[in-house]
Protein backbone atom coordinates (compact mmCIF):
# COMPACT_ATOMS: atom_id res chain seq x y z
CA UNK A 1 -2.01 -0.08 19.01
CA UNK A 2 -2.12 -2.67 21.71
CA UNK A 3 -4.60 -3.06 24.18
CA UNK A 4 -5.74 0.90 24.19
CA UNK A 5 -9.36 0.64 24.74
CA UNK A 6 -10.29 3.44 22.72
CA UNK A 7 -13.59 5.26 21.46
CA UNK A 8 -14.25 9.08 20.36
CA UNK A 9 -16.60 10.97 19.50
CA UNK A 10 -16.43 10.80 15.67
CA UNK A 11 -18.62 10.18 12.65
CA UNK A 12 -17.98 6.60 12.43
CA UNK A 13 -19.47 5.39 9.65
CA UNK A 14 -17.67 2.92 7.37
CA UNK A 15 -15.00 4.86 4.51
CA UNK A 16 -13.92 2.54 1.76
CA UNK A 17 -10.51 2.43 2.00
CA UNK A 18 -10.86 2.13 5.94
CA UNK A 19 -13.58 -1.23 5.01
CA UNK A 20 -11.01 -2.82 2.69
CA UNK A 21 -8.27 -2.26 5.07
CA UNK A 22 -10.17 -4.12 7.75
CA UNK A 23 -11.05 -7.11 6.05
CA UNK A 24 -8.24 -7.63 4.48
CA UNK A 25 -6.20 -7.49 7.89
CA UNK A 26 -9.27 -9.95 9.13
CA UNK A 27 -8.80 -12.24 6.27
CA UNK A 28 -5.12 -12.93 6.73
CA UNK A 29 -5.85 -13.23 10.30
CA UNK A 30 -8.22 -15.88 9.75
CA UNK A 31 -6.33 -17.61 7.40
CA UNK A 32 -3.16 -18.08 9.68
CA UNK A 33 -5.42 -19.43 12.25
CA UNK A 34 -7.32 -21.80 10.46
CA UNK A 35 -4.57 -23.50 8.83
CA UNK A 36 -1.51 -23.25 11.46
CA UNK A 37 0.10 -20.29 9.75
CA UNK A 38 1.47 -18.07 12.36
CA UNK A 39 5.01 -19.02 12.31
CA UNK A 40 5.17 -19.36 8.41
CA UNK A 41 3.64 -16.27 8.08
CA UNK A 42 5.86 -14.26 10.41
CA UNK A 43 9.14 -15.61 9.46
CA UNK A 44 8.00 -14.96 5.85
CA UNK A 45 6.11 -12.05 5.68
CA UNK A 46 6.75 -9.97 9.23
CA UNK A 47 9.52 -7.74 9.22
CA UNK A 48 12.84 -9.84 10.43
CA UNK A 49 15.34 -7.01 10.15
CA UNK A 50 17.95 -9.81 9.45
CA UNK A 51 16.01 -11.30 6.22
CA UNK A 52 15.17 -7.46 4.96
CA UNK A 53 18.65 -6.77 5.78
CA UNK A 54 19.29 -9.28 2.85
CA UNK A 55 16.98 -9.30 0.17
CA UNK A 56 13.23 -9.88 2.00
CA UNK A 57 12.33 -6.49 0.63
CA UNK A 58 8.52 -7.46 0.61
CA UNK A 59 8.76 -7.87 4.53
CA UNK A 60 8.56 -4.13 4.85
CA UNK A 61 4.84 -3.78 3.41
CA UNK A 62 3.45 -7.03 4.23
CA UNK A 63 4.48 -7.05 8.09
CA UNK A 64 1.66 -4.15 8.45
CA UNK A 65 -0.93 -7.16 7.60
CA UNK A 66 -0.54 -9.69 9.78
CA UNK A 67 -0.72 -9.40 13.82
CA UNK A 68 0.13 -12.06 16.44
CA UNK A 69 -3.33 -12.30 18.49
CA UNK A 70 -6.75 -11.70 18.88
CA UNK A 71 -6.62 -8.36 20.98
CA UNK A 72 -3.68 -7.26 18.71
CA UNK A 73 -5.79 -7.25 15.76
CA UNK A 74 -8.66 -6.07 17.41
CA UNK A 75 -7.32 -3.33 18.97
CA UNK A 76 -5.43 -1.78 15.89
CA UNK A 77 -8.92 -2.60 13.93
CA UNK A 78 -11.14 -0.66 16.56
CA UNK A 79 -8.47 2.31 16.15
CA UNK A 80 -8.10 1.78 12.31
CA UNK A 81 -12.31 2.22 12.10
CA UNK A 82 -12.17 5.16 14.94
CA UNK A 83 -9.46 7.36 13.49
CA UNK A 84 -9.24 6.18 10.06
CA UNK A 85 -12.62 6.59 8.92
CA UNK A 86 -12.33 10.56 10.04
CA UNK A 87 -9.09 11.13 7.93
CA UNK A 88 -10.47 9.07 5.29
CA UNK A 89 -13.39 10.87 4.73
CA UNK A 90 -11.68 14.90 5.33
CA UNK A 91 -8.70 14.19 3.28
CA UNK A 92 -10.20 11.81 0.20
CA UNK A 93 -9.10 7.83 -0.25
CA UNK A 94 -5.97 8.41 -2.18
CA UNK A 95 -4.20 11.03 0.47
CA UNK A 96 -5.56 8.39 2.98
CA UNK A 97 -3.99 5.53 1.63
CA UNK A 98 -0.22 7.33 1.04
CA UNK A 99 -0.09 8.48 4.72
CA UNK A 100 -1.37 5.01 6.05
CA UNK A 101 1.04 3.11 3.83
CA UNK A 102 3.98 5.87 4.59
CA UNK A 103 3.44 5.81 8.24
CA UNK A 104 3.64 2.04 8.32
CA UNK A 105 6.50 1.45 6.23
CA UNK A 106 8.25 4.05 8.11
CA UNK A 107 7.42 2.63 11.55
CA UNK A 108 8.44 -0.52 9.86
CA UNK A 109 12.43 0.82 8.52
CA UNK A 110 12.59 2.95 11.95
CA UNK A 111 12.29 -0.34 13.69
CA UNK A 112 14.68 -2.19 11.41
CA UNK A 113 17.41 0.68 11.43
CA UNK A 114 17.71 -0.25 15.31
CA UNK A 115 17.23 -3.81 15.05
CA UNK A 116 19.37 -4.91 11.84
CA UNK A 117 20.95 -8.07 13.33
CA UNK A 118 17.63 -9.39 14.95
CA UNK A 119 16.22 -12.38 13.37
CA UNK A 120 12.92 -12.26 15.36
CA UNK A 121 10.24 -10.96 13.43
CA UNK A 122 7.51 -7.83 14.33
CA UNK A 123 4.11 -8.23 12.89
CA UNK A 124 1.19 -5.24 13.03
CA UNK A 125 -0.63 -2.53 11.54
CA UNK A 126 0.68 -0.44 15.19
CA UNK A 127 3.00 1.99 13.21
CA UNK A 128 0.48 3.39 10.71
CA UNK A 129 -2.31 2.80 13.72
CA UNK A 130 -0.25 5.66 15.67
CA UNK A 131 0.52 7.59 12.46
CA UNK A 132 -3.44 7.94 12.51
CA UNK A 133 -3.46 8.77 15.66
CA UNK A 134 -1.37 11.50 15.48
CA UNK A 135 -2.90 12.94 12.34
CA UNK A 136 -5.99 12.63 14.45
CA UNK A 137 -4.78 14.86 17.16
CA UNK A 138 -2.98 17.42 15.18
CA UNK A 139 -5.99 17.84 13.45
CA UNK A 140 -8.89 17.61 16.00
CA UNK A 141 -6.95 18.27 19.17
CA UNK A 142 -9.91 18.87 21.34
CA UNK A 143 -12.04 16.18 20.39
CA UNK A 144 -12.37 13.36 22.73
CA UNK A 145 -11.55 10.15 23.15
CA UNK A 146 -12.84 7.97 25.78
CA UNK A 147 -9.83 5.31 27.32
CA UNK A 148 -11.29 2.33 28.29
CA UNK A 149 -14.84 3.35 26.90
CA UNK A 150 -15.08 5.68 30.39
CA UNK A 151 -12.17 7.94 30.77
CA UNK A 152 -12.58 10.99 28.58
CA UNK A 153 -9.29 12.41 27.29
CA UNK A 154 -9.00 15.44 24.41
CA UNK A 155 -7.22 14.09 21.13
CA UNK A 156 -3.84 15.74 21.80
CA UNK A 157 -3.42 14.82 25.18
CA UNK A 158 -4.16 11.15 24.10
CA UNK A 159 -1.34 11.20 21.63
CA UNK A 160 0.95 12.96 24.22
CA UNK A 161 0.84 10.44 26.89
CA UNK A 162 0.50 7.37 24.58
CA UNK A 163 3.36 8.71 22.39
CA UNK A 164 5.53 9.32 26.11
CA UNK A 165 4.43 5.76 26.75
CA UNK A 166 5.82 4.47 23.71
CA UNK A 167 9.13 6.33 24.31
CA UNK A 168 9.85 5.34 28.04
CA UNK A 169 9.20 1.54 26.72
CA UNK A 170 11.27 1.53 23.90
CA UNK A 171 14.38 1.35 26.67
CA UNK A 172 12.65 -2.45 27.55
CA UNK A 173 14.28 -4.38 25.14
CA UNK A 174 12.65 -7.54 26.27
CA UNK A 175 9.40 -6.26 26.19
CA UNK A 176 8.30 -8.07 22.69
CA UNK A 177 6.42 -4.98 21.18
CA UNK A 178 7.80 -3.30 19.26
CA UNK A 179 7.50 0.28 20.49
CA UNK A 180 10.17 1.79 17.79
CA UNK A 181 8.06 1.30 14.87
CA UNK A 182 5.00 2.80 16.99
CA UNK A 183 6.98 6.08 17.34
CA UNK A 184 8.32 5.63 13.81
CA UNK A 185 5.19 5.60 12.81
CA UNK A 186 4.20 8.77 15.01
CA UNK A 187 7.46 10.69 14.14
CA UNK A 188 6.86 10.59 10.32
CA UNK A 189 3.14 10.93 10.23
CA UNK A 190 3.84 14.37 12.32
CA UNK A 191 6.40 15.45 10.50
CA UNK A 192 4.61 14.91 7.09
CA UNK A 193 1.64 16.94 8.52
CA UNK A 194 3.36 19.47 9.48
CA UNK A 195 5.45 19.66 6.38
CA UNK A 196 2.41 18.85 3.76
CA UNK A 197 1.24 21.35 1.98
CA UNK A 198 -2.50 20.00 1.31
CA UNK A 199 -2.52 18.68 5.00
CA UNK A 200 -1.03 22.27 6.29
CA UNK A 201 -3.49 24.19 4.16
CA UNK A 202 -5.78 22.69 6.16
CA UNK A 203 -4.81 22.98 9.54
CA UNK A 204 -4.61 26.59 8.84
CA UNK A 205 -8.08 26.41 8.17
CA UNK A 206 -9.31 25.12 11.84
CA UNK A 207 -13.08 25.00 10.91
CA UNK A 208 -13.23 21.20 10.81
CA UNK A 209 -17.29 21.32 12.05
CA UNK A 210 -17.80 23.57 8.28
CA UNK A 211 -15.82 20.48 6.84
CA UNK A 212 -17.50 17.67 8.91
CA UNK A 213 -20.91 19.47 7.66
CA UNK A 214 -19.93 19.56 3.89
CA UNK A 215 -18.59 16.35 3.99
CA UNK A 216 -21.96 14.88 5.04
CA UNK A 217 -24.03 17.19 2.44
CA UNK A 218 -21.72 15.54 -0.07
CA UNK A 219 -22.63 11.80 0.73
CA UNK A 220 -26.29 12.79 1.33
CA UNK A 221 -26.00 14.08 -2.34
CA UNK A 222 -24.38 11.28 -3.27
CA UNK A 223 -26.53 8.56 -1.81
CA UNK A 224 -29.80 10.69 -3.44
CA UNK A 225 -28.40 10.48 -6.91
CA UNK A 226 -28.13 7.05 -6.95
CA UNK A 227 -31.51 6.59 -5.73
CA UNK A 228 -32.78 8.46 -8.43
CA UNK A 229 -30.73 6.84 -11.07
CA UNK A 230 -32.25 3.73 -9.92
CA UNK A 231 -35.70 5.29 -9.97
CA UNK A 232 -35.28 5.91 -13.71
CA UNK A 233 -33.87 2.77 -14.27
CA UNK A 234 -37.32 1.29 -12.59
CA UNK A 235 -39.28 3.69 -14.30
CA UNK A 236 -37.88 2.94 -17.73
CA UNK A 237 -38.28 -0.39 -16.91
CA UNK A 238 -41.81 0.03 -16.68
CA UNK A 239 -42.29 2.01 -19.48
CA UNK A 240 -41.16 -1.34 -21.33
CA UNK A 241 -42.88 -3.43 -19.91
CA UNK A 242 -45.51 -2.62 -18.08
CA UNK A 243 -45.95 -2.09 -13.91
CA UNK A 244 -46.19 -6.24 -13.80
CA UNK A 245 -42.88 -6.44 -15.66
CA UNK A 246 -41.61 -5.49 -12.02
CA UNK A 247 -40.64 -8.28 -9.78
CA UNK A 248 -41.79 -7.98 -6.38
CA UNK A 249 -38.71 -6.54 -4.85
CA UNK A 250 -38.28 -3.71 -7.55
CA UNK A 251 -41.93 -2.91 -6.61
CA UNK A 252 -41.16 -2.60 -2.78
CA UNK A 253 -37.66 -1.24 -3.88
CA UNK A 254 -39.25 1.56 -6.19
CA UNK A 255 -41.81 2.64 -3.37
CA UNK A 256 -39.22 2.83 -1.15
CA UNK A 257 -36.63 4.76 -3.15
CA UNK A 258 -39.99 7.30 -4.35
CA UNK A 259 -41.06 7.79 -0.91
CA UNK A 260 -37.57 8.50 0.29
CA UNK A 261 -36.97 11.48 -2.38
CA UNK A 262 -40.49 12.94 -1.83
CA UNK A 263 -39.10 13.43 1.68
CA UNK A 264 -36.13 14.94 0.83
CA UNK A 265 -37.77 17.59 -1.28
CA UNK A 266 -40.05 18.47 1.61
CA UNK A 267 -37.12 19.12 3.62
């Protein structure tokens, strides 16, 4: 997603799959530009429709992990945090991680299925970027999203007049984005949802604040447990060796963690 300056109103922590995504996209970015990579990288691991055409198979996945500038990457990064973290956390990492890596590699073939002779290659997350988007907006239509950081738009209207954009400019053939596998990507990710059964099971649902709710209980659960696994583990400690058999930072660490669940309970 290119140069959409986008924010909603979302939870927006960090998800797992959404943090290993990132940094992995930021590595490989990094990497081409500290060493000169760019056009190595793009001839050999961006989608050129001629090389896939003839046995570059890989170029399908791997084109999804490398972009060709700063604001590219940043951009589909700002919307991969914004959007994915939501779907991430609602639908669990693994049903995550199959629509990401279905929308992309479908944005990546719909591009290639129009562009078999080209030997120019297309680099970018974008396809499974707009996939997200799109689940996004099917599935919280009337949230919003603020264009530009100012301009507040509701989810579906968002994906409406980006995915019209995307259409009208895949007629500019010399416009060096590569707008088919954006509507690939939007095409497929709607159709899946719509044709899903987990992910139409809940949209028949609607009450995505009850979900949003549980899904928070759930980490707060989460995160408490493991504080209190580590309590006994300090505790035990000390019933070994002693209170002094604590470093300093388990002894700030266990007052901490102790004072923490005491307020819990009171809650």
């Amino acid at each position: 997603m290119q140069k959409n300056r986008i924010i909603s109103d979302i939870d927006l922590g960090w998800t797992e799959i959404v943090k290993f995504l990132i940094l992995a996209n930021v590595t490989i970015f990094a990497v081409q530009q500290i060493f000169g990579l760019e056009g190595y990288f793009a001839y050999t691991f961006g989608l050129v429709p001629y090389s896939f055409a003839h046995g570059a198979v890989w170029q399908i996945f791997t084109y999804m992990f490398l972009h060709g500038g700063i604001g590219h990457i940043f951009f589909n990064m700002l919307a991969l945090w914004l959007f994915g973290s939501m779907l991430e956390r609602v639908w669990g990492s693994r049903e995550f991680v199959k629509y990401y890596l279905m929308t992309g590699l479908g944005g990546g073939l719909c591009y290639f299925l129009f562009n078999m002779g080209s030997q120019i290659p297309t680099v970018g997350a974008s396809g499974a970027i707009y996939g997200l988007l799109v689940a996004y907006a099917v599935l919280f239509p009337e949230n919003i999203i603020y264009v530009w950081f100012v301009i507040p738009l509701k989810a579906k209207w968002f994906a409406l007049i980006f995915g019209g954009i995307e259409f009208v400019s895949s007629f500019n053939a010399t416009s060096g984005v590569a707008h088919l596998a954006h509507l690939g990507g939007m095409v497929i990710g709607y159709v899946y949802l719509k044709r899903h059964r987990l992910f139409s099971g809940m949209l028949d649902s609607g009450n995505w604040k009850e979900r949003r709710e549980r899904a928070a209980k759930e980490r707060e659960e989460r995160e408490i447990e493991k504080i209190r696994k580590e309590v006994d583990d300090l505790l035990d400690k000390i019933n070994r060796v002693g209170m002094e058999g604590l470093s300093k930072a388990e002894q700030k660490r266990l007052e901490k963690a102790s004072k923490l669940l005491r307020d819990k309970e009171w809650k």
